[in-house]
N, C-alpha and C. Protein backbone atom coordinates (compact mmCIF):
# COMPACT_ATOMS: atom_id res chain seq x y z
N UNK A 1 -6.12 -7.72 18.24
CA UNK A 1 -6.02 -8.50 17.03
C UNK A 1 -6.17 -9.99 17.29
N UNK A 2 -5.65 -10.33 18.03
CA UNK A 2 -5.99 -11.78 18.49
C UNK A 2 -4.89 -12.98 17.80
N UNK A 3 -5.15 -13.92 18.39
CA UNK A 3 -4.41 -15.35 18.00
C UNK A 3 -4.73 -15.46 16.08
N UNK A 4 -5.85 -15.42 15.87
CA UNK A 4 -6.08 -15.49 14.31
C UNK A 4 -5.23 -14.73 13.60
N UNK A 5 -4.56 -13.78 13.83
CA UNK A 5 -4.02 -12.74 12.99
C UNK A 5 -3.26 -13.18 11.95
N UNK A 6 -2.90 -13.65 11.22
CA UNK A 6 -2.05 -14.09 10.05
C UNK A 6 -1.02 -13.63 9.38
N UNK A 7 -1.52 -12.38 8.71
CA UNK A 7 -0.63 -11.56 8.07
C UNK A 7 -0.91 -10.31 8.19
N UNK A 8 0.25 -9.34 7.68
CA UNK A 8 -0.06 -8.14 7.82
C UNK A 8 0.80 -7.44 6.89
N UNK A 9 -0.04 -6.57 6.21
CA UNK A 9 0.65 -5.96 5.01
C UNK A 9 0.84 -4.13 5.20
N UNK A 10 2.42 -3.89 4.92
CA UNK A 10 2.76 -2.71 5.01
C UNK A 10 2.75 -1.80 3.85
N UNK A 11 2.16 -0.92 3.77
CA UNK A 11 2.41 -0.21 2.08
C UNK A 11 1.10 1.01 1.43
N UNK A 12 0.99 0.73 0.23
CA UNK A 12 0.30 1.83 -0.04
C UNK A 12 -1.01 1.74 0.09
N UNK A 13 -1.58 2.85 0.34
CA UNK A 13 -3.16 3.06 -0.01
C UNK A 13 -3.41 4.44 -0.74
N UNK A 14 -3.88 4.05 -1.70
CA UNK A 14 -4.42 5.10 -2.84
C UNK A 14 -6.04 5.35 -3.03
N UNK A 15 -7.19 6.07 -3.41
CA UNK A 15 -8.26 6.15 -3.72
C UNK A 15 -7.42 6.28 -5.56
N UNK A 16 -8.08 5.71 -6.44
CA UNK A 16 -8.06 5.33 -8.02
C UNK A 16 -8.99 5.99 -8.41
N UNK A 17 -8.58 6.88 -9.71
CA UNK A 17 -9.64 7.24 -10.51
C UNK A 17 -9.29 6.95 -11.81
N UNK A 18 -9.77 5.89 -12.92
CA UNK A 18 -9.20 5.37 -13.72
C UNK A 18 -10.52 6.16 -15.05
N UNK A 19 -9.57 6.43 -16.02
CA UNK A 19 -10.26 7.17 -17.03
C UNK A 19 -9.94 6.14 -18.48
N UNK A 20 -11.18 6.13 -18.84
CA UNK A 20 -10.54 5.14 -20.06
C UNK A 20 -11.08 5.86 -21.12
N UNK A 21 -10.41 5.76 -22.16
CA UNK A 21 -10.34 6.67 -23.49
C UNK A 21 -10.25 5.99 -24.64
N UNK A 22 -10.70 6.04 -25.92
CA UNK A 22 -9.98 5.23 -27.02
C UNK A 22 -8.27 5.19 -27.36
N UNK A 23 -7.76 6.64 -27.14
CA UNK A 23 -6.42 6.76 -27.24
C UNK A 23 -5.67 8.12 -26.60
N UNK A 24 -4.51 7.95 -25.98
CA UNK A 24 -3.81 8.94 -25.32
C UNK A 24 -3.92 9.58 -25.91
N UNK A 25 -3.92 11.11 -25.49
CA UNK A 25 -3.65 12.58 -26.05
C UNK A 25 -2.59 12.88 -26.06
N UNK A 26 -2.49 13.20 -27.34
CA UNK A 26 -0.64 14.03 -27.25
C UNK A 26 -0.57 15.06 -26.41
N UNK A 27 0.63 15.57 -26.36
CA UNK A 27 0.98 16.82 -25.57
C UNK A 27 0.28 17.77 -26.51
N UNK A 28 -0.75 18.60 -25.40
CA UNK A 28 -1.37 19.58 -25.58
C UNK A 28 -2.52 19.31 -26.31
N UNK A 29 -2.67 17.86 -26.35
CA UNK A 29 -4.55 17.89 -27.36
C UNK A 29 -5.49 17.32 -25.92
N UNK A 30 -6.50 17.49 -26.38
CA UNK A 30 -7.72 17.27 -25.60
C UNK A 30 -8.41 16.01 -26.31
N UNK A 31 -8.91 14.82 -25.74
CA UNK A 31 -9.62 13.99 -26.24
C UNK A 31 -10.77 13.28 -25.28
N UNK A 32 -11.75 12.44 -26.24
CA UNK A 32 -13.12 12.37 -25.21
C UNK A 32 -12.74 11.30 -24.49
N UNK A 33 -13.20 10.78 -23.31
CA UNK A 33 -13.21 10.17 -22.22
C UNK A 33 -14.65 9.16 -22.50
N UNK A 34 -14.12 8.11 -22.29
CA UNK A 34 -15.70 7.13 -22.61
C UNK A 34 -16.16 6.69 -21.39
N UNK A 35 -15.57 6.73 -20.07
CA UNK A 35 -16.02 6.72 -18.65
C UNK A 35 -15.18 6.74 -17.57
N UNK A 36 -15.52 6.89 -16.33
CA UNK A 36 -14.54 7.54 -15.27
C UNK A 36 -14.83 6.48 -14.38
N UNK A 37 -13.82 5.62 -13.41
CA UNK A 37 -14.39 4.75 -12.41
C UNK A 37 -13.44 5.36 -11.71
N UNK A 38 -14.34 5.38 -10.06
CA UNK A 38 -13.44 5.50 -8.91
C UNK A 38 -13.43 4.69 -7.88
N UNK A 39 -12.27 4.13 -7.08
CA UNK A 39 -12.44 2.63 -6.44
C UNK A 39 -11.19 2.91 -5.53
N UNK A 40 -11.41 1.95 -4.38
CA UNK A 40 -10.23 2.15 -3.19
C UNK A 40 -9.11 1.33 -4.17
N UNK A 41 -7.54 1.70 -4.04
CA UNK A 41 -6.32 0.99 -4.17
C UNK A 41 -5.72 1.25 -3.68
N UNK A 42 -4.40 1.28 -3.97
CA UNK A 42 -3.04 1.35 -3.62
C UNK A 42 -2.38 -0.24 -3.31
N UNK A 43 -1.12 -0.38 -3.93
CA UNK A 43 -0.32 -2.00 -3.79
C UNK A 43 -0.81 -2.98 -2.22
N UNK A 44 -0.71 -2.00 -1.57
CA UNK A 44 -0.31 -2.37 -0.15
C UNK A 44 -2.11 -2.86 0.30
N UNK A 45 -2.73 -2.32 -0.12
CA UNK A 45 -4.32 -2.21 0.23
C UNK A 45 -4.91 -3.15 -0.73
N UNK A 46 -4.57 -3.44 -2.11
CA UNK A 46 -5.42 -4.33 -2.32
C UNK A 46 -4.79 -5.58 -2.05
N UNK A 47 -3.89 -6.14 -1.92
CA UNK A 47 -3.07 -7.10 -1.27
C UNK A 47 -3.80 -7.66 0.25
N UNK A 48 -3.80 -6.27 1.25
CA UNK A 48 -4.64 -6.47 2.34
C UNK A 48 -5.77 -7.07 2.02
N UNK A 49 -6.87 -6.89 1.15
CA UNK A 49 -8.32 -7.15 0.68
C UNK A 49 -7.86 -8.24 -0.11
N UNK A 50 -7.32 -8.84 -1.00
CA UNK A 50 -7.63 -9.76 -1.13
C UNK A 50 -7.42 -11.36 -0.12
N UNK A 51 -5.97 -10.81 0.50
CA UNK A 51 -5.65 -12.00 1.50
C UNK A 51 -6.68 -11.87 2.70
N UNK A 52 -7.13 -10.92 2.98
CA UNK A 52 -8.46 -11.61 3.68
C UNK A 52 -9.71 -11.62 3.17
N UNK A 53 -9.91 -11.22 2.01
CA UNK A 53 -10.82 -12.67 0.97
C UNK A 53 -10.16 -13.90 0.90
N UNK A 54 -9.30 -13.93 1.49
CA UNK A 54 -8.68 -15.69 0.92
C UNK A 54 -8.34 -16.46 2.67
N UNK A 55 -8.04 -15.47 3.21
CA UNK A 55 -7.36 -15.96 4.76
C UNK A 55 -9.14 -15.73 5.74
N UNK A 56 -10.07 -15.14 5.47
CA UNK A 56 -11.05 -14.30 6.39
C UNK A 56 -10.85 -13.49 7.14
N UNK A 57 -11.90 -13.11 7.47
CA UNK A 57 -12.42 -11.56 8.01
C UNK A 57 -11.32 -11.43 9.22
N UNK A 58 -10.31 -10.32 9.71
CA UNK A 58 -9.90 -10.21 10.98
C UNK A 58 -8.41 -10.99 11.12
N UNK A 59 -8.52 -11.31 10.09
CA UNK A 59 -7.46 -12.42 10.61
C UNK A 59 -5.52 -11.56 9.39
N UNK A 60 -6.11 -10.50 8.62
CA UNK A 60 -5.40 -9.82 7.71
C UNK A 60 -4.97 -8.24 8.76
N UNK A 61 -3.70 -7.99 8.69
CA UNK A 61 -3.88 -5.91 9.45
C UNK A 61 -2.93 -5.28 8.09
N UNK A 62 -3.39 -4.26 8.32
CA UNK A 62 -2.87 -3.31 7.31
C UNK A 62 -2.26 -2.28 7.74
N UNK A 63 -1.22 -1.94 7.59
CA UNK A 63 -0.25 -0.85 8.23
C UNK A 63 -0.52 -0.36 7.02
N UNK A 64 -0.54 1.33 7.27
CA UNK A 64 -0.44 2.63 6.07
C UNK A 64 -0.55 3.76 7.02
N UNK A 65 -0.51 4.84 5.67
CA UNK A 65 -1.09 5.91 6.28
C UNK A 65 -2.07 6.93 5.29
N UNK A 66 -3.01 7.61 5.70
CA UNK A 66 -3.91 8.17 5.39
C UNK A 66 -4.17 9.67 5.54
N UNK A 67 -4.61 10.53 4.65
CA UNK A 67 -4.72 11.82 4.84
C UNK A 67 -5.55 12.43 5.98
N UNK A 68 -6.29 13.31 6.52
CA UNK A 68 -7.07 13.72 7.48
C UNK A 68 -8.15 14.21 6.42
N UNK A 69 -8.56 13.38 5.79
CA UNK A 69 -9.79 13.91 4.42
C UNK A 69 -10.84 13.18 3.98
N UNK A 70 -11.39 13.07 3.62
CA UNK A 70 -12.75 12.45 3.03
C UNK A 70 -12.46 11.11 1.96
N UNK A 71 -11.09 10.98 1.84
CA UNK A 71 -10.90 10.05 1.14
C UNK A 71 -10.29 9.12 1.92
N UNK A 72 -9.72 9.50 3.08
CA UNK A 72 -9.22 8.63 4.40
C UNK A 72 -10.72 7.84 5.03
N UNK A 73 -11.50 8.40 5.22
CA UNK A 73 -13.01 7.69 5.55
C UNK A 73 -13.43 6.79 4.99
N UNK A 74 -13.78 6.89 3.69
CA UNK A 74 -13.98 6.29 1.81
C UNK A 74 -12.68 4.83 2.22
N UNK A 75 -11.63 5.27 2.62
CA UNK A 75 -11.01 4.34 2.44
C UNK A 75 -10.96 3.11 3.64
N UNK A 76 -11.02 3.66 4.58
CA UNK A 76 -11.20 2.75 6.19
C UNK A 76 -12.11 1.89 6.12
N UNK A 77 -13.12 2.61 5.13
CA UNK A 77 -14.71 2.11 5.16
C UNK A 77 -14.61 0.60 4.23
N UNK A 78 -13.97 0.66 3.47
CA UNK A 78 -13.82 -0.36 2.20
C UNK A 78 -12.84 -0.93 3.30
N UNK A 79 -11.58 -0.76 3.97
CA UNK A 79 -10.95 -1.88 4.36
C UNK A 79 -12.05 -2.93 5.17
N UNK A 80 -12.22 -2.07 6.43
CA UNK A 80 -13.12 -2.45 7.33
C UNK A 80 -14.32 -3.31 6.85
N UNK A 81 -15.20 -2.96 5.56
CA UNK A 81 -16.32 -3.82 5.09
C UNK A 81 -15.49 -5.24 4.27
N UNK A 82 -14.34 -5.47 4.32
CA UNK A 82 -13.62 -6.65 3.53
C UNK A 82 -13.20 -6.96 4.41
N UNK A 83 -12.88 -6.94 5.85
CA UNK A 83 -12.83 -7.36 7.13
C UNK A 83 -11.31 -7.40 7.47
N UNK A 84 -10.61 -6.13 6.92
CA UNK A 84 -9.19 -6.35 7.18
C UNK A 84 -8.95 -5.57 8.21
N UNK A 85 -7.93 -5.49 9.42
CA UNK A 85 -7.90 -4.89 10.68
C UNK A 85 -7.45 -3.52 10.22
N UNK A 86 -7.94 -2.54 10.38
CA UNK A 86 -7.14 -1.16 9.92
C UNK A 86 -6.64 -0.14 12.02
N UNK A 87 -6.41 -0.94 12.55
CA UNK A 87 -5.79 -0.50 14.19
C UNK A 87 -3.80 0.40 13.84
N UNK A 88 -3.96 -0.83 12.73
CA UNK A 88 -2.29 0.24 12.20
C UNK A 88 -2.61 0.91 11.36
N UNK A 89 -3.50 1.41 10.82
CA UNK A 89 -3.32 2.62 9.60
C UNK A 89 -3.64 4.10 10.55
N UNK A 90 -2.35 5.01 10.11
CA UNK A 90 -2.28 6.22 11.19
C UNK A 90 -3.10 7.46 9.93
N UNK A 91 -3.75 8.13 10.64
CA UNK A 91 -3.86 9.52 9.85
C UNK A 91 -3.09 10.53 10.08
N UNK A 92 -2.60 11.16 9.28
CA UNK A 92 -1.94 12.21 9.28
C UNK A 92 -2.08 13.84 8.87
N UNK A 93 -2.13 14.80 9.65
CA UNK A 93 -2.60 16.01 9.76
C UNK A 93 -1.86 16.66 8.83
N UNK A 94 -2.59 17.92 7.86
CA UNK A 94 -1.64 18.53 6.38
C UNK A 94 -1.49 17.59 5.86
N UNK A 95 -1.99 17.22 5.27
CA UNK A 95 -1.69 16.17 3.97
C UNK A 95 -2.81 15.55 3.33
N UNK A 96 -2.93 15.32 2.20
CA UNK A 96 -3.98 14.37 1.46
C UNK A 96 -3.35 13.21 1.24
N UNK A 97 -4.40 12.30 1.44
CA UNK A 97 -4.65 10.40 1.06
C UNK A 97 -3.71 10.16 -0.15
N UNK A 98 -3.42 9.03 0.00
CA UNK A 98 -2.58 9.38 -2.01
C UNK A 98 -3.99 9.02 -2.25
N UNK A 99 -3.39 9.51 -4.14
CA UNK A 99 -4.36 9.53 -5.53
C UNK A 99 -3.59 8.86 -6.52
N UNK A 100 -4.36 7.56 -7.16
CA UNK A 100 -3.44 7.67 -8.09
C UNK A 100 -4.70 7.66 -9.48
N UNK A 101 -3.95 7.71 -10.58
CA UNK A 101 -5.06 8.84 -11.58
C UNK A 101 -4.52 7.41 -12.47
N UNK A 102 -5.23 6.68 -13.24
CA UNK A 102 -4.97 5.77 -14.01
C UNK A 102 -5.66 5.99 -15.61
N UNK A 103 -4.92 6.30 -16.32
CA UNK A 103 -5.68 6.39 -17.91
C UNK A 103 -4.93 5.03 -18.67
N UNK A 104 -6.03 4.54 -19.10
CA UNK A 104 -6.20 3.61 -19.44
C UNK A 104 -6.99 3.66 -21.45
N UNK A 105 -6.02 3.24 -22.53
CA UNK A 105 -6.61 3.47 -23.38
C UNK A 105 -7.36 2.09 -24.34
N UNK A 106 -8.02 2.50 -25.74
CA UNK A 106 -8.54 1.48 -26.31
C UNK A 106 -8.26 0.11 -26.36
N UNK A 107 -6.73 0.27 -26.23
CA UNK A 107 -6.43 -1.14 -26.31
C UNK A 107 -5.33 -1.79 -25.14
N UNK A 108 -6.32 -1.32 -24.42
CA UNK A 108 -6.02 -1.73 -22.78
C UNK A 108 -4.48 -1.34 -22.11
N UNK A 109 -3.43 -0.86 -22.78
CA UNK A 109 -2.33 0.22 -22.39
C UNK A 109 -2.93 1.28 -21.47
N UNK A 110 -1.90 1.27 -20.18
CA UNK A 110 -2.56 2.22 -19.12
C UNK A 110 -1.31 3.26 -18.56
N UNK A 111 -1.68 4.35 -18.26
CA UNK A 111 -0.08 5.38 -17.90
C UNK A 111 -0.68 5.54 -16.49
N UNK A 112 0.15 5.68 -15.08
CA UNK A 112 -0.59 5.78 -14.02
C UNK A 112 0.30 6.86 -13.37
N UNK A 113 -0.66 7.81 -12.69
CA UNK A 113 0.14 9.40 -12.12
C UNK A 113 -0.21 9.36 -10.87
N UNK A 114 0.51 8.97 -10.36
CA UNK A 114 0.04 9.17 -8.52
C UNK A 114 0.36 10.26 -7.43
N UNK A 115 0.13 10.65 -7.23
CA UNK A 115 0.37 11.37 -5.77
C UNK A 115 0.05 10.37 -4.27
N UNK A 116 1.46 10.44 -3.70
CA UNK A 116 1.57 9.75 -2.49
C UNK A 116 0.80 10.14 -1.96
N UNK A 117 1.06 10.99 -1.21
CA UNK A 117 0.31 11.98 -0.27
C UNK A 117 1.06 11.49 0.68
N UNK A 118 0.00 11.05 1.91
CA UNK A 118 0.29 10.53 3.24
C UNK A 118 1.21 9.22 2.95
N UNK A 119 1.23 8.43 2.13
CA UNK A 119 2.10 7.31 2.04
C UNK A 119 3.55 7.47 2.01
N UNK A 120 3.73 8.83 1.62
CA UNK A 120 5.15 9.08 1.66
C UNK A 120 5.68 9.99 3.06
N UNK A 121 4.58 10.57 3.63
CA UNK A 121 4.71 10.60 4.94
C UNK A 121 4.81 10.18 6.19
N UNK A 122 4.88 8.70 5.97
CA UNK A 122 4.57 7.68 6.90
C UNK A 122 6.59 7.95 7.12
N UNK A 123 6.42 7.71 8.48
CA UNK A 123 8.13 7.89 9.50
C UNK A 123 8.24 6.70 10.16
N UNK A 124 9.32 6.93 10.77
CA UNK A 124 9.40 5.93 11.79
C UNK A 124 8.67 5.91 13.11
N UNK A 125 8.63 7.17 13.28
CA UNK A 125 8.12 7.39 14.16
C UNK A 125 6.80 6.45 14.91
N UNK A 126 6.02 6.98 13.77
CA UNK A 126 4.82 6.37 13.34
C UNK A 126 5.10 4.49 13.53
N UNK A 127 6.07 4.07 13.54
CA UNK A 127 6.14 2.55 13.32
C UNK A 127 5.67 2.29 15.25
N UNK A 128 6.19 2.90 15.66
CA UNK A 128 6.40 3.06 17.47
C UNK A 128 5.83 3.12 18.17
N UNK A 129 3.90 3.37 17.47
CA UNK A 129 2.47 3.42 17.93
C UNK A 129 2.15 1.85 18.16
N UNK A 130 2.03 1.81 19.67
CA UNK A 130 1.92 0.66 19.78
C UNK A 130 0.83 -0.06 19.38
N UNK A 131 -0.03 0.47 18.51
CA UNK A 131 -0.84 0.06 17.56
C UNK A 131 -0.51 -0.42 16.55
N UNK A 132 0.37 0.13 15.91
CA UNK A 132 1.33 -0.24 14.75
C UNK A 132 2.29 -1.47 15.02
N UNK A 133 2.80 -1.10 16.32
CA UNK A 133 3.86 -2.29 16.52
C UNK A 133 3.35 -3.80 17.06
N UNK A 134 2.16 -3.58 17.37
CA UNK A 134 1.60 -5.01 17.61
C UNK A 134 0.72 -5.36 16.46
N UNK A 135 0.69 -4.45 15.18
CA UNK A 135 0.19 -5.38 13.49
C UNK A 135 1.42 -6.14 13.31
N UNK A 136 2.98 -5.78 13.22
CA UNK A 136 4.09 -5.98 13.11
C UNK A 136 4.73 -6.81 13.73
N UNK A 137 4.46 -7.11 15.19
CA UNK A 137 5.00 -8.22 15.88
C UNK A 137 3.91 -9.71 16.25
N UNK A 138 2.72 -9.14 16.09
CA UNK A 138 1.50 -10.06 16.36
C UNK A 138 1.17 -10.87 15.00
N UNK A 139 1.82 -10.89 14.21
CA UNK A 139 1.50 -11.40 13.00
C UNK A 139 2.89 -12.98 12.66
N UNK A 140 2.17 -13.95 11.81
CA UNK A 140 2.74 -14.76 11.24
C UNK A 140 3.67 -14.52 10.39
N UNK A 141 3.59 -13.71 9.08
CA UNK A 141 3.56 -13.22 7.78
C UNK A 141 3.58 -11.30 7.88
N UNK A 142 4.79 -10.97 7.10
CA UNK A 142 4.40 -9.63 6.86
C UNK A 142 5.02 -9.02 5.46
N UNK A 143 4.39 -9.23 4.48
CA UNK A 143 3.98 -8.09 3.38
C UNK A 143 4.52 -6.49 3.54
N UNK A 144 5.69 -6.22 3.09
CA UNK A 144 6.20 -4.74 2.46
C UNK A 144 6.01 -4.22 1.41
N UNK A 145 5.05 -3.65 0.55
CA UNK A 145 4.88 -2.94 -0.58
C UNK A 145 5.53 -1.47 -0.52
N UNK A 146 5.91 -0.99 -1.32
CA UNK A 146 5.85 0.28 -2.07
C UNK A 146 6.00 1.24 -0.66
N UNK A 147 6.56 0.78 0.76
CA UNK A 147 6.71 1.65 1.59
C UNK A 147 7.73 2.24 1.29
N UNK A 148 7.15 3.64 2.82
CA UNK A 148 9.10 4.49 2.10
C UNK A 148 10.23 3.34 2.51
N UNK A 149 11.71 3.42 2.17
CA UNK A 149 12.48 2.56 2.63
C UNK A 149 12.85 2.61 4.12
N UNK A 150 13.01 3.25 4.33
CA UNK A 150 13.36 3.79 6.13
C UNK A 150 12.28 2.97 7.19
N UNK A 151 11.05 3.27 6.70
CA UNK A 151 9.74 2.59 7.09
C UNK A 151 10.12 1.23 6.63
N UNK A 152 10.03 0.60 5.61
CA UNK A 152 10.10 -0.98 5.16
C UNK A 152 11.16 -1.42 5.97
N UNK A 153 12.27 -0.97 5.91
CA UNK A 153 13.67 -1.38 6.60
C UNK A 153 13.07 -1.81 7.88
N UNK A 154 13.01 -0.47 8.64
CA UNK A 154 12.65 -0.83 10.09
C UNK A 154 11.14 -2.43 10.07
N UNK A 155 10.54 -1.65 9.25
CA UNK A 155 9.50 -2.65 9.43
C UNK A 155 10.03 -4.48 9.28
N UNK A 156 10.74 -4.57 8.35
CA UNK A 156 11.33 -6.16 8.39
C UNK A 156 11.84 -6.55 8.91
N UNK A 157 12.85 -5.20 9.93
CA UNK A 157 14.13 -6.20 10.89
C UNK A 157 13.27 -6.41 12.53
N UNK A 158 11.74 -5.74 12.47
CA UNK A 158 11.18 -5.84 13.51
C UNK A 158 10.61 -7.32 13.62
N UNK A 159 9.86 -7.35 12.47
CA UNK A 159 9.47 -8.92 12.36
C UNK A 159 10.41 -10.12 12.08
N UNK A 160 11.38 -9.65 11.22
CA UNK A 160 12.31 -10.96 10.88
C UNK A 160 13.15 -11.55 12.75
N UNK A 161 13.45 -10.59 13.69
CA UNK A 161 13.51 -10.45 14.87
C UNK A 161 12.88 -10.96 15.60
N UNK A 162 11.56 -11.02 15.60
CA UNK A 162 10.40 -12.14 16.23
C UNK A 162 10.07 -13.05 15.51
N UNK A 163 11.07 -13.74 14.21
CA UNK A 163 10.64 -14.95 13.24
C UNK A 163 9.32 -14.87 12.50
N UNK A 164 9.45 -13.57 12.30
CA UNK A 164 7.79 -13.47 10.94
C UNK A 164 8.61 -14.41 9.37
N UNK A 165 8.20 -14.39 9.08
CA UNK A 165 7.68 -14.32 7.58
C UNK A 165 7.75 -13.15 6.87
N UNK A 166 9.17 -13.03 5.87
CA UNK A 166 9.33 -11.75 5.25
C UNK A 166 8.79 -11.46 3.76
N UNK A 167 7.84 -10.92 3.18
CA UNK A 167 7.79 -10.77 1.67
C UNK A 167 7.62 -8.82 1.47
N UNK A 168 9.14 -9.19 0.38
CA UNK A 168 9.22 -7.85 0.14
C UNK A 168 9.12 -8.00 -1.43
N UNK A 169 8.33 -6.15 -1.53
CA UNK A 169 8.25 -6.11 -3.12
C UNK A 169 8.41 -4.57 -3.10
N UNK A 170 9.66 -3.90 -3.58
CA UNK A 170 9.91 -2.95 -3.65
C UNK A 170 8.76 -2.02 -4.46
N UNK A 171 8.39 -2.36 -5.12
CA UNK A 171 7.39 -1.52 -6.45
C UNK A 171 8.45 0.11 -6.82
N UNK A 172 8.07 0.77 -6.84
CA UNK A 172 8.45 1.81 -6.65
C UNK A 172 9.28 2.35 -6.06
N UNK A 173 9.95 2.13 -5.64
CA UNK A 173 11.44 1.83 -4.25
C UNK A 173 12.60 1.56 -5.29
N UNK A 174 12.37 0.66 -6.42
CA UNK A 174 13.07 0.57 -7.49
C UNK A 174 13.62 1.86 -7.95
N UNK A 175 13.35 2.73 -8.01
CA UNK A 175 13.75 4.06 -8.45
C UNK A 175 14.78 4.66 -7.84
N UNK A 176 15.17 4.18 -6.41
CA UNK A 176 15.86 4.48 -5.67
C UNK A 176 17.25 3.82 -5.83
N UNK A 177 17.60 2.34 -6.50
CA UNK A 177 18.31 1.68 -6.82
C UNK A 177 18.95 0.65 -5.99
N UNK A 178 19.44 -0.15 -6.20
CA UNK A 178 20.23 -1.31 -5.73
C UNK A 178 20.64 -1.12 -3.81
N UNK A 179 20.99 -0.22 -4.20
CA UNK A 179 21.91 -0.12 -3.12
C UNK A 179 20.74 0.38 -2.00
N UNK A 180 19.91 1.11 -2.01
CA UNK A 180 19.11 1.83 -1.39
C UNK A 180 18.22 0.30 -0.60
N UNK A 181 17.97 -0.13 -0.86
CA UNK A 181 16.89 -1.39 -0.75
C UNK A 181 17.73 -2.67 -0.18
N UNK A 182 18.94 -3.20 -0.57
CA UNK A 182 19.84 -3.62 -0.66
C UNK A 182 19.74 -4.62 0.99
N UNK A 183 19.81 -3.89 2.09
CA UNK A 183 19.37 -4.22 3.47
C UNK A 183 18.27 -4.81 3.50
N UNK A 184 16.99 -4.20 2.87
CA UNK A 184 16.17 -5.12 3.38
C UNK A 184 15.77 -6.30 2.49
N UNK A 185 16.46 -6.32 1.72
CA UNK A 185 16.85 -7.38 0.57
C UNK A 185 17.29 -8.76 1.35
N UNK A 186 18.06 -8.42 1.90
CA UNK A 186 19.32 -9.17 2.87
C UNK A 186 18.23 -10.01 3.89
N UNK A 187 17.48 -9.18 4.97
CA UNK A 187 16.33 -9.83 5.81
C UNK A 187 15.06 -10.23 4.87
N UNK A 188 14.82 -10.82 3.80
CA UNK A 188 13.74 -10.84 3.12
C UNK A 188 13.08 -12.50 2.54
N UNK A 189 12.67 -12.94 3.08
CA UNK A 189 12.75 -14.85 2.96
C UNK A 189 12.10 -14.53 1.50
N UNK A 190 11.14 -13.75 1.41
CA UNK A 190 10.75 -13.76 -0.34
C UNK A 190 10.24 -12.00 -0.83
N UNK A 191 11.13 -12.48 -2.18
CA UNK A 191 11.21 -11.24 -3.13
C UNK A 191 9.91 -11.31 -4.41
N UNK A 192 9.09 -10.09 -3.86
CA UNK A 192 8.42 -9.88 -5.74
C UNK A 192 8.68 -8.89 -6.29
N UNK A 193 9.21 -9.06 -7.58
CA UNK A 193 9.36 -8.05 -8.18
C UNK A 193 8.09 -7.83 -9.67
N UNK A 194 8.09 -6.77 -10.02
CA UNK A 194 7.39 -6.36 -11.16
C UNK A 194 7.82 -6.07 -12.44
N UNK A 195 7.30 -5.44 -13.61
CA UNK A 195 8.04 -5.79 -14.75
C UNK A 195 9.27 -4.23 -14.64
N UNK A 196 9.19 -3.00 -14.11
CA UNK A 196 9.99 -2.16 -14.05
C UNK A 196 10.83 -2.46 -13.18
């Protein structure tokens, strides 16, 4: 990774398939679909892509994890062509990539259904690849999205430990409540939160 390295963001990666419609279907109706887009996401991944559109090529790593599937490829491929380091993103065997399914209606109101997949399979274990642990300690700055908590935890007291730069944003971790998060709250120089 080198001296340039800057930041490094821990968290999700999703492949998106966003369906836009004039208006939600009730339970149990069927309605037409006016077009289907599919595009790399997840919190943690577009965060990666844009800070190195803003920081340059190489100088961004992305910790995740990824299915052993065709959408794990699809997805490496898009980090890698936006020039973000993907050396910490692990694949993981039995499991699919997350998905998240975005419907989106006429008047721009959107409901979003995800499947983790591999993102919720990510361990500690996995933090311990010394591939992983030098995105985590080789970095200025490190970015926690929407990881599991066990993973985020460990991940902040590793860097706050070598004087990184902490930004945590629970996303979805919220669900878990106060108390659950609470620790790495405590090691966290900056908090984002969202509107849930």
């Amino acid at each position: 990774m080198g001296t340039d390295h800057l930041l490094t963001v821990l968290g999700a990666i999703n492949w998106d398939t966003s369906i836009f419609e004039d208006r939600f279907a009730k339970q149990g109706e069927e309605v037409p679909v006016n077009r289907v887009e599919e595009f790399s996401g997840g919190k943690g991944a577009n965060v990666g892509v844009a800070a190195a559109r803003i920081l340059g090529k190489q100088r961004v790593a992305f910790v995740g994890a990824l299915g052993n599937d065709d959408v794990s490829r699809k997805q490496l491929g898009e980090l890698r062509r936006e020039g973000v380091v993907t050396e910490g993103v692990v694949k993981l065997k039995g499991c699919q990539s997350g998905r998240a399914y975005i419907v989106v209606d006429g008047a721009g109101k959107k409901t979003i259904h995800t499947h983790f997949g591999a993102n919720e399979r990510m361990t500690m274990r996995h933090l311990k690849r010394p591939r992983v642990l030098r995105a985590i300690e080789d970095t200025q700055m490190i970015v926690v999205m929407d990881a599991p908590t066990e993973v985020g935890r460990r991940a902040v007291e590793l860097a706050k430990g070598r004087g990184k730069t902490v930004v945590y944003s629970p996303a979805v971790r919220t669900r878990e409540g106060l108390p659950s998060v609470e620790p790495i709250l405590r090691e966290t120089h900056y908090l984002v939160v969202d509107q849930s």
